[in-house]
Protein backbone atom coordinates (compact mmCIF):
# COMPACT_ATOMS: atom_id res chain seq x y z
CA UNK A 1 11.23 25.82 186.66
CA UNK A 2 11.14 28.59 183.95
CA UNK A 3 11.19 27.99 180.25
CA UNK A 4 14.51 28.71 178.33
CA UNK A 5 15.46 28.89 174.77
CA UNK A 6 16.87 25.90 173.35
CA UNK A 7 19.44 26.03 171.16
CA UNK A 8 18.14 25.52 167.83
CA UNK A 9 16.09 28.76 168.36
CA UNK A 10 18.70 30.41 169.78
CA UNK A 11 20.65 29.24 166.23
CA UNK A 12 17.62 30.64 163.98
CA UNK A 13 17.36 34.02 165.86
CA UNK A 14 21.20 34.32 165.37
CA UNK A 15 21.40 33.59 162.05
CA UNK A 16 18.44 35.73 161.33
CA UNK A 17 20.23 38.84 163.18
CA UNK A 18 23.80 37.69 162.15
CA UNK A 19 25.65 40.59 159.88
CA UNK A 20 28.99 42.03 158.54
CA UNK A 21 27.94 44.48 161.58
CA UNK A 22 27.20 42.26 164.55
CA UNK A 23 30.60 40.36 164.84
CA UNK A 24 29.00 38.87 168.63
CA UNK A 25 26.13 36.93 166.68
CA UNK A 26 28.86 35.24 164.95
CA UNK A 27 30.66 34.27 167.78
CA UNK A 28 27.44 33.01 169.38
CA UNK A 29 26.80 30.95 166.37
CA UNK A 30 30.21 29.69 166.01
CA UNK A 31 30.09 28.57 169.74
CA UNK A 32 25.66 27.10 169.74
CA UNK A 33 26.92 25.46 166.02
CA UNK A 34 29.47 23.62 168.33
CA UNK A 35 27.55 21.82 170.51
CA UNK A 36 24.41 21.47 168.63
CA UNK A 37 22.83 18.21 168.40
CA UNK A 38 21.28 16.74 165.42
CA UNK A 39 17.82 17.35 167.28
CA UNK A 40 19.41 20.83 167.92
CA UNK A 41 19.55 21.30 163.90
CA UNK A 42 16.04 20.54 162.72
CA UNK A 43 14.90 22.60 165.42
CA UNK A 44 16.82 25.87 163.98
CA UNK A 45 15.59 24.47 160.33
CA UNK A 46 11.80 24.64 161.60
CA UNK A 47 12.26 27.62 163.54
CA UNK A 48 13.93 29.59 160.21
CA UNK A 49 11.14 28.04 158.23
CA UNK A 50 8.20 29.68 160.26
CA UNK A 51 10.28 33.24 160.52
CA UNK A 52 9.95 33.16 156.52
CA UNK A 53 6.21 31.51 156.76
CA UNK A 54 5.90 34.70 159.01
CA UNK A 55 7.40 37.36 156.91
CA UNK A 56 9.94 38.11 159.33
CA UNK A 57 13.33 36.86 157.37
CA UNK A 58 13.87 40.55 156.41
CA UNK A 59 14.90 39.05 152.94
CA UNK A 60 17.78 36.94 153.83
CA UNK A 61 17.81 33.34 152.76
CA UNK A 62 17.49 31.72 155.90
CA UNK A 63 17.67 28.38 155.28
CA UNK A 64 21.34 28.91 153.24
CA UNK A 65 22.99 30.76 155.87
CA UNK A 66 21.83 27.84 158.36
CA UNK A 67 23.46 25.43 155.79
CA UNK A 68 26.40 27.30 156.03
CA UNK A 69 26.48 27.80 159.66
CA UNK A 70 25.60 23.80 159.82
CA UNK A 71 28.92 22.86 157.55
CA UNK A 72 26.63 21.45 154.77
């Protein structure tokens, strides 16, 4: 067996790289957003956590744009 992305990091990646430029990250989201689980969802909010622990958010505000992408 080989290791795969789960979806909540597949959720913080694409709302890190999601853009007014990159209409296919929002389809992705649209489409992970849809069948993520609740599990799915604190995943992506630890995952978006550690890129800005890490210094790698590129100055968005992560954790918003998850809210947004999560319908809170």
């Amino acid at each position: 067996m080989l290791p795969v992305a789960r979806v909540g990091y597949l959720i913080a990646l694409k709302v890190l790289s999601e853009s007014d430029e990159r209409l296919q990250d929002r389809i992705d989201l649209k489409v992970l957003a849809a069948v993520a689980t609740q599990e799915d969802g604190s995943t992506a909010e630890a995952a978006v956590r550690l890129i800005r622990a890490r210094g790698y958010h590129r100055g968005r505000a992560l954790r918003k744009r998850l809210r947004r992408w999560r319908g809170e």
